[in-house]
N, C-alpha and C. Protein backbone atom coordinates (compact mmCIF):
# COMPACT_ATOMS: atom_id res chain seq x y z
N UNK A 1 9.89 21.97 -21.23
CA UNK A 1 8.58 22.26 -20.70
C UNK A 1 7.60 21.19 -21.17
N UNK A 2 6.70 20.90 -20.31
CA UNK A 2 5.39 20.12 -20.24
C UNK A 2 4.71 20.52 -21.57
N UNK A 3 3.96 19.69 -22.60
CA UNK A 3 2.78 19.88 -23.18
C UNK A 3 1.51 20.35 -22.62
N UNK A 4 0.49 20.61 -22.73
CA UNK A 4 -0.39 20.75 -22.14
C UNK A 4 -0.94 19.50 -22.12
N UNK A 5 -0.92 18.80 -23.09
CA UNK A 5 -1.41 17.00 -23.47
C UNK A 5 -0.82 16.24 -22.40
N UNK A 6 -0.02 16.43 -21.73
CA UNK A 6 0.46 15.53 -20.82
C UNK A 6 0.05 16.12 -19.52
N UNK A 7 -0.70 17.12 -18.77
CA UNK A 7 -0.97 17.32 -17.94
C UNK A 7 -2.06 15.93 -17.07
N UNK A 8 -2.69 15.35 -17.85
CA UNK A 8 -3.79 14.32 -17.53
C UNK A 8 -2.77 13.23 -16.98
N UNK A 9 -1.76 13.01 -17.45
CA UNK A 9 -0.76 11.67 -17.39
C UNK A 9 -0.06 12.41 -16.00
N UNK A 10 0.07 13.51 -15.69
CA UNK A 10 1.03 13.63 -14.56
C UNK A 10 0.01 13.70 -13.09
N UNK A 11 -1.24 14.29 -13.55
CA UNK A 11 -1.82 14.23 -12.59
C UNK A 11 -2.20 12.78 -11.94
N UNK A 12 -2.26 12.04 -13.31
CA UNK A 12 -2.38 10.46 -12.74
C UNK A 12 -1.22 10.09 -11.90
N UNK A 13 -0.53 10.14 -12.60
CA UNK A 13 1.21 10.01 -12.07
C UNK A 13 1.04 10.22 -10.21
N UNK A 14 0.19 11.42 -10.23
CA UNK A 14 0.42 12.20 -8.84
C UNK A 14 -0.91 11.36 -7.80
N UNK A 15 -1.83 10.61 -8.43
CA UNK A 15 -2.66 9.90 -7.67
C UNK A 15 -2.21 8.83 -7.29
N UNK A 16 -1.55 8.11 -8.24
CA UNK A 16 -1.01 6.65 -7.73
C UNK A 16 0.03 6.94 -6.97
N UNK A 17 0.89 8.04 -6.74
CA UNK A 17 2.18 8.46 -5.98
C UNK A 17 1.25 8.32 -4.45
N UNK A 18 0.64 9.35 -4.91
CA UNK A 18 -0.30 9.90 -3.48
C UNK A 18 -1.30 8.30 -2.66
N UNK A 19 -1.44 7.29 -3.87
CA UNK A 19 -2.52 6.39 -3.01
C UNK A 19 -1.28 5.12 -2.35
N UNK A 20 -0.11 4.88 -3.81
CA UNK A 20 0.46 3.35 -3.45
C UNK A 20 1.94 4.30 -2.21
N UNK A 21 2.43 5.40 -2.14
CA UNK A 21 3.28 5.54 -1.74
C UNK A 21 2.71 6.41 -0.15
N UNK A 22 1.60 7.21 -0.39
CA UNK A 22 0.98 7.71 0.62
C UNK A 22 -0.23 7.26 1.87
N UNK A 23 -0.96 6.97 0.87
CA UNK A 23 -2.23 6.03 1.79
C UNK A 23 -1.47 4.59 1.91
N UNK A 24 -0.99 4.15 1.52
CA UNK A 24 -1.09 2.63 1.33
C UNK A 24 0.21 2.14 3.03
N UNK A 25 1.42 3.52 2.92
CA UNK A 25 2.16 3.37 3.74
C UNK A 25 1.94 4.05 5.12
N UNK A 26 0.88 4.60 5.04
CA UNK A 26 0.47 5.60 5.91
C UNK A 26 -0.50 4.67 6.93
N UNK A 27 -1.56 4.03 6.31
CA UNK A 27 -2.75 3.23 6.76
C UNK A 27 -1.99 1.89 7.49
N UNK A 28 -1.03 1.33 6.94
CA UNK A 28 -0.60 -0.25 7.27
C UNK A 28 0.75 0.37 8.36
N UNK A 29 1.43 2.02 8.87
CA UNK A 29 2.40 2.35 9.64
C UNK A 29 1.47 2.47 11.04
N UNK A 30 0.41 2.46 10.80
CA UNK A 30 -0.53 3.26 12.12
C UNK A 30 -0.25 1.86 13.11
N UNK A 31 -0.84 0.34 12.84
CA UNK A 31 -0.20 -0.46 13.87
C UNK A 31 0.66 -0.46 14.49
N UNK A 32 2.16 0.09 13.25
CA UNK A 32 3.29 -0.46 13.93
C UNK A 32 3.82 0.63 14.91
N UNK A 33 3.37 1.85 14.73
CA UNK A 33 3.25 2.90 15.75
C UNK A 33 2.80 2.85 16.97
N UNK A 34 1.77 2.48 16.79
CA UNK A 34 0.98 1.72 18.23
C UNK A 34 1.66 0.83 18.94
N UNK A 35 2.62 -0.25 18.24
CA UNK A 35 3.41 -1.39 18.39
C UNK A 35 4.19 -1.32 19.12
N UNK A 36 4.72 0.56 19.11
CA UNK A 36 6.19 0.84 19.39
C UNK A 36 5.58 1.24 20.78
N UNK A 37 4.07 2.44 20.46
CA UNK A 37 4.25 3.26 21.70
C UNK A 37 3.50 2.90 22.78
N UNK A 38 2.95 1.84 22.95
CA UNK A 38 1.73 0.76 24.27
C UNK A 38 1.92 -0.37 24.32
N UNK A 39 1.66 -0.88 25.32
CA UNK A 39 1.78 -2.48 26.19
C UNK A 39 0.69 -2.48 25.76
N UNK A 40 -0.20 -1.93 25.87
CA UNK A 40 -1.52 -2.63 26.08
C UNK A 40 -2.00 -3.31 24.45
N UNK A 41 -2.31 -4.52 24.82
CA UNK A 41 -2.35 -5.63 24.23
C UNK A 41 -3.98 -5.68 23.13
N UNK A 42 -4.63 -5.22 23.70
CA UNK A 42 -5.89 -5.12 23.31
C UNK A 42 -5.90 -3.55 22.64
N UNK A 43 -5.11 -2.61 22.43
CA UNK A 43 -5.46 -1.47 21.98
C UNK A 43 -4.32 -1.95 20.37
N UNK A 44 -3.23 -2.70 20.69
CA UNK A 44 -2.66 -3.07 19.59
C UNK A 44 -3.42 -4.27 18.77
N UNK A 45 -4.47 -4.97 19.35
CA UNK A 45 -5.15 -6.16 18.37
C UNK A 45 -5.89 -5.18 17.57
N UNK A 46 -6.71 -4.00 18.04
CA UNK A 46 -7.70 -3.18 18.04
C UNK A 46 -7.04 -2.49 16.61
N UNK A 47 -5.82 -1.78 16.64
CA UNK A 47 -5.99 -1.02 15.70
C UNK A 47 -5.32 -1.84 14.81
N UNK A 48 -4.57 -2.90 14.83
CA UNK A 48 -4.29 -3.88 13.98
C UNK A 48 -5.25 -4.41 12.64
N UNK A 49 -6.52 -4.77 13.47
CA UNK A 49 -7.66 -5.09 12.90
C UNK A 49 -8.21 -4.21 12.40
N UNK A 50 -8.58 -3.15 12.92
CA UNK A 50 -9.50 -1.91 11.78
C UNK A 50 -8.42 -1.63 11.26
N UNK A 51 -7.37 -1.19 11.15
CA UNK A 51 -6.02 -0.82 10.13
C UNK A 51 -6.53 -1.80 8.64
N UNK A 52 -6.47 -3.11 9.08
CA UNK A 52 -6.09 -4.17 7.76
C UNK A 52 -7.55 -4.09 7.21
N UNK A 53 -8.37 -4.35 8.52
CA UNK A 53 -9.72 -4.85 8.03
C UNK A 53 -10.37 -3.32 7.09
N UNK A 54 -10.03 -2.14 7.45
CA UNK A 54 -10.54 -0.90 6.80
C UNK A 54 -9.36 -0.65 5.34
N UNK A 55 -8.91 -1.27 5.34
CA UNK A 55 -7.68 -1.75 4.41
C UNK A 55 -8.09 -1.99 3.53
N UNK A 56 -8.22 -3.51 3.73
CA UNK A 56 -9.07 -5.01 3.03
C UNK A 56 -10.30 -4.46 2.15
N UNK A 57 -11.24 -3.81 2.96
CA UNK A 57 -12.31 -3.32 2.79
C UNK A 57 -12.28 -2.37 1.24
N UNK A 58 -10.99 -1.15 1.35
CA UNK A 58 -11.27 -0.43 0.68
C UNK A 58 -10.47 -1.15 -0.91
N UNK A 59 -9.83 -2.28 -0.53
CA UNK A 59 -9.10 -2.85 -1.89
C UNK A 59 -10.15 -3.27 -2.34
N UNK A 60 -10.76 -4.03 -1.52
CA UNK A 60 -12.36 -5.31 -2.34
C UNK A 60 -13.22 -4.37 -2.34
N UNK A 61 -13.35 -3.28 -2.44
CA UNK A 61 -14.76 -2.35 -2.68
C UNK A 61 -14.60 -1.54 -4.29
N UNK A 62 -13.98 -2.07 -4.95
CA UNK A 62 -13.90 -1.55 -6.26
C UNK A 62 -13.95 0.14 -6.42
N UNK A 63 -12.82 0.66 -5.40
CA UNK A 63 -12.72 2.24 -5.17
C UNK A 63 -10.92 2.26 -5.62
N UNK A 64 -10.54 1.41 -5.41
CA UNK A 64 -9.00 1.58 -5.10
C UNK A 64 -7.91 1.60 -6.74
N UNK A 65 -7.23 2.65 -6.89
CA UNK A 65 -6.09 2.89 -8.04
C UNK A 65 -6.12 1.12 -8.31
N UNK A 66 -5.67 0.33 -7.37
CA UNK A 66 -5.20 -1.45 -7.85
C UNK A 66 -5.86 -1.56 -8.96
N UNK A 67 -7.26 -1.35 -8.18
CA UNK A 67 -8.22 -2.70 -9.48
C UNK A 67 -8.19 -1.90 -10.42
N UNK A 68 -7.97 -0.52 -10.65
CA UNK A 68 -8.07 -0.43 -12.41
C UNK A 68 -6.75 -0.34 -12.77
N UNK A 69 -5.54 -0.43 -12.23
CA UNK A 69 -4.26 -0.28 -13.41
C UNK A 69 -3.98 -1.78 -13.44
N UNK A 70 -4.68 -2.93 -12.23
CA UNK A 70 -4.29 -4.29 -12.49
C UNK A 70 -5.59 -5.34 -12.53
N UNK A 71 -6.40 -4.69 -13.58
CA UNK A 71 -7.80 -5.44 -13.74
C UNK A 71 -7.49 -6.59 -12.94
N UNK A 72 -6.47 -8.07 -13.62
CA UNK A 72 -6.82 -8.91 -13.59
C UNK A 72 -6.16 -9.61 -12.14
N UNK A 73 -5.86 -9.08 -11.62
CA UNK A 73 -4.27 -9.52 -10.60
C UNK A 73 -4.20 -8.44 -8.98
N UNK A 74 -5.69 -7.54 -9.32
CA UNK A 74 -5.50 -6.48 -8.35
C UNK A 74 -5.86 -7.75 -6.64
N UNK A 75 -6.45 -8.48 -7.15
CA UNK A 75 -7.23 -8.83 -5.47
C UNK A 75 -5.63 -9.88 -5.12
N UNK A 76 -5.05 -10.32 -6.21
CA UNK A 76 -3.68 -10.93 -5.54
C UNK A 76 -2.57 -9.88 -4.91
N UNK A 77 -2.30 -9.46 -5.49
CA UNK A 77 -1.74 -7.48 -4.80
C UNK A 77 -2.33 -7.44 -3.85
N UNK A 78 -3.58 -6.95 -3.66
CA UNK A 78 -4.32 -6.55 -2.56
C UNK A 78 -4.24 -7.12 -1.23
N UNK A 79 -3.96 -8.63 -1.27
CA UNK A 79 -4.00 -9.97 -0.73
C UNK A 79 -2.45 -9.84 0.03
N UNK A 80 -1.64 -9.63 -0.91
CA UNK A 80 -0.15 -9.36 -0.45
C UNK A 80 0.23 -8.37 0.51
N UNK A 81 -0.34 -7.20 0.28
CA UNK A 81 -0.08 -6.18 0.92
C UNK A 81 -0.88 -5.74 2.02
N UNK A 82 -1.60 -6.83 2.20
CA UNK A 82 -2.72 -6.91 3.72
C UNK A 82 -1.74 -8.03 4.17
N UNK A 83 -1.18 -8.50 3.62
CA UNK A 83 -0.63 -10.03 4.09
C UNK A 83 0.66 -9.19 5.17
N UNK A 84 1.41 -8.74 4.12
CA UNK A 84 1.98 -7.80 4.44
C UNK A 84 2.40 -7.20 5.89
N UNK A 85 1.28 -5.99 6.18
CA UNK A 85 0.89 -5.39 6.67
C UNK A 85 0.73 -6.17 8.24
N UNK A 86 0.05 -7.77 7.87
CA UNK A 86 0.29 -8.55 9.21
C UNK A 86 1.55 -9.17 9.61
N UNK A 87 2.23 -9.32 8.46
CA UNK A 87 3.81 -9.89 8.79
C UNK A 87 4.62 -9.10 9.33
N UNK A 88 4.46 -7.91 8.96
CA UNK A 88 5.40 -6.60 9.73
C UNK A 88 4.96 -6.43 10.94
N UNK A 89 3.84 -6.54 11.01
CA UNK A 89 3.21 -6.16 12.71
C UNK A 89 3.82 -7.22 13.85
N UNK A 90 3.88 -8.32 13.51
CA UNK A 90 4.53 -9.32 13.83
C UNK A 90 5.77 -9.42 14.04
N UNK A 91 6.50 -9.04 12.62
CA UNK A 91 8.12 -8.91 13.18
C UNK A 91 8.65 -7.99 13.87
N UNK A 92 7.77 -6.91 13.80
CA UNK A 92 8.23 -5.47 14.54
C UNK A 92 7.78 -6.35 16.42
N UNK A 93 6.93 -7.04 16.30
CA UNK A 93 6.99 -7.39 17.81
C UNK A 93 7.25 -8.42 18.40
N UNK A 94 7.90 -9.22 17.51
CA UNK A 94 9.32 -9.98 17.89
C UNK A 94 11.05 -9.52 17.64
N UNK A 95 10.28 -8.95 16.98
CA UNK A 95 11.97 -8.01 16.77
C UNK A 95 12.91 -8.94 16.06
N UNK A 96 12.18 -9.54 14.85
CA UNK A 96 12.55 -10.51 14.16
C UNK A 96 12.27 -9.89 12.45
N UNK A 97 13.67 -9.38 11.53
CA UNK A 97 13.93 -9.02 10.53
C UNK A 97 12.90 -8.08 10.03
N UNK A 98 12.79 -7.46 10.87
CA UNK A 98 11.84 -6.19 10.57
C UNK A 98 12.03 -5.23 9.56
N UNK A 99 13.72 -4.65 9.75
CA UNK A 99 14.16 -4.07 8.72
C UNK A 99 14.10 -4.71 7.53
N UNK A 100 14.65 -5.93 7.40
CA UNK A 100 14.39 -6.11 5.79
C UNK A 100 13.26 -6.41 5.41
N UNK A 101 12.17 -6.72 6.51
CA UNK A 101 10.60 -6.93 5.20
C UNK A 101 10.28 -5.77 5.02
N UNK A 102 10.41 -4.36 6.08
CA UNK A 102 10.08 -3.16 5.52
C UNK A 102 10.47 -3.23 4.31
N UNK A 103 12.65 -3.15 4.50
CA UNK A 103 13.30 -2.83 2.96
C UNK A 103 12.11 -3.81 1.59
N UNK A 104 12.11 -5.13 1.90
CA UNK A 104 11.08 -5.21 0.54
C UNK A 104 9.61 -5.53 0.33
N UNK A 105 8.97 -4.69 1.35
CA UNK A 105 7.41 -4.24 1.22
C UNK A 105 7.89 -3.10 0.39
N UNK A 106 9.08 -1.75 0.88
CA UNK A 106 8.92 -0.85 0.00
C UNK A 106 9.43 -1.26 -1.28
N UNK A 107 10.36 -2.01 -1.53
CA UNK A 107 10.36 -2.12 -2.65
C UNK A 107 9.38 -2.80 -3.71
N UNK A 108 8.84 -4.01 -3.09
CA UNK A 108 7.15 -4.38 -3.79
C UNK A 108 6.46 -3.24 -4.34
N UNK A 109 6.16 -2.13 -2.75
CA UNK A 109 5.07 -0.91 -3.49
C UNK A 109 6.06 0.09 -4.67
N UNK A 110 7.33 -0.26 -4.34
CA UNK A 110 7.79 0.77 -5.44
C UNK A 110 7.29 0.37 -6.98
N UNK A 111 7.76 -1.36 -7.25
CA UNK A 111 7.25 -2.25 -8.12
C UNK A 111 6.07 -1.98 -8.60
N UNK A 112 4.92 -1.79 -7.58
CA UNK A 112 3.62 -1.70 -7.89
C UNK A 112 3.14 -0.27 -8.91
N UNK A 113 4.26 0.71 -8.20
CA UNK A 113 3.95 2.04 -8.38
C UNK A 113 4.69 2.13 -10.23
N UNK A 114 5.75 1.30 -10.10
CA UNK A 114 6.82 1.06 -11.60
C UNK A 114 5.18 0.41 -12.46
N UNK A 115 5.08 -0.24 -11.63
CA UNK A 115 4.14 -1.19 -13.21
C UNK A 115 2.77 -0.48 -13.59
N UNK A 116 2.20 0.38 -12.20
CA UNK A 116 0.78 1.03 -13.07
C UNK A 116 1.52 2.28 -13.93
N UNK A 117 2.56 2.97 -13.01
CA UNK A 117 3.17 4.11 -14.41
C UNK A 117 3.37 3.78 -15.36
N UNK A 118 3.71 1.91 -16.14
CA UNK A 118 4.23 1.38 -17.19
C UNK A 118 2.94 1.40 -17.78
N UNK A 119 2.10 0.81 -17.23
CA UNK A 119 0.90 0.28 -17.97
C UNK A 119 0.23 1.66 -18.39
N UNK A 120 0.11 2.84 -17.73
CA UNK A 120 -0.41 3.50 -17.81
C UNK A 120 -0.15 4.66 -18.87
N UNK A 121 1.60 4.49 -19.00
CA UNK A 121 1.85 5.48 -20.32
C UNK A 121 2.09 4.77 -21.68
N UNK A 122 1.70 3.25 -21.34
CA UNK A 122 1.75 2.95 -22.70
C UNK A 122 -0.04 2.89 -23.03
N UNK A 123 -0.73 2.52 -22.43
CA UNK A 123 -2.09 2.56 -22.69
C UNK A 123 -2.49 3.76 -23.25
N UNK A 124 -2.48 5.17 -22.48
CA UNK A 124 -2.37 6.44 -22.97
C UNK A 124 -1.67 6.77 -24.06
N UNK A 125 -0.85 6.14 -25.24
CA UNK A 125 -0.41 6.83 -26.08
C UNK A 125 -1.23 6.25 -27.81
């Protein structure tokens, strides 16, 4: 059984789950959805752009889990995974190795998700 002392560490646990594994894959899938299900050319630039750009926005607005578990390194992350986000859109519509940049975007965010849990239960003790 749980301490009660560790309840603060799991709930964190459960924000960064919820922002790098939930929002983060959720916000940058909405293009490639669009990608799959319309021709129309201008409704895919459309949500492409508010996708990344409302993205972008919320990494550089000093709101986002990044910048505090990676003070110094969050806007290079941030940078990657908008980068990201345009490279997949791309391969998904050339139909050029799509599967494997998914396979290691998720594994990057898994990385991401490994290193704030690292940083985060050694800082806390």
């Amino acid at each position: 059984m749980t301490s009660p002392s560790r309840f603060p560490w799991h709930i964190l646990f459960g924000d960064m789950m919820s922002e790098y594994i939930g929002i983060y894959l959720l916000v940058l899938s909405i293009p490639l959805v669009i990608n799959v299900i319309t021709t129309d050319v201008f409704l895919r630039i459309v949500t492409l752009l508010s996708s990344l750009g409302g993205f972008a926005i919320y990494q550089f607005s000093n709101f986002s889990l990044l910048e505090r578990h990676f003070k110094n390194s969050h806007r290079k992350l941030s940078s990657v995974i908008v980068l990201f986000g345009a490279v997949l859109f791309v391969s998904q519509l050339y139909s050029s190795y799509f599967v494997e940049l998914s396979a290691l975007f998720m594994v990057f965010i898994l990385g991401i998700l490994y290193s704030a849990a690292k940083i985060n239960s050694t800082t806390k003790k």
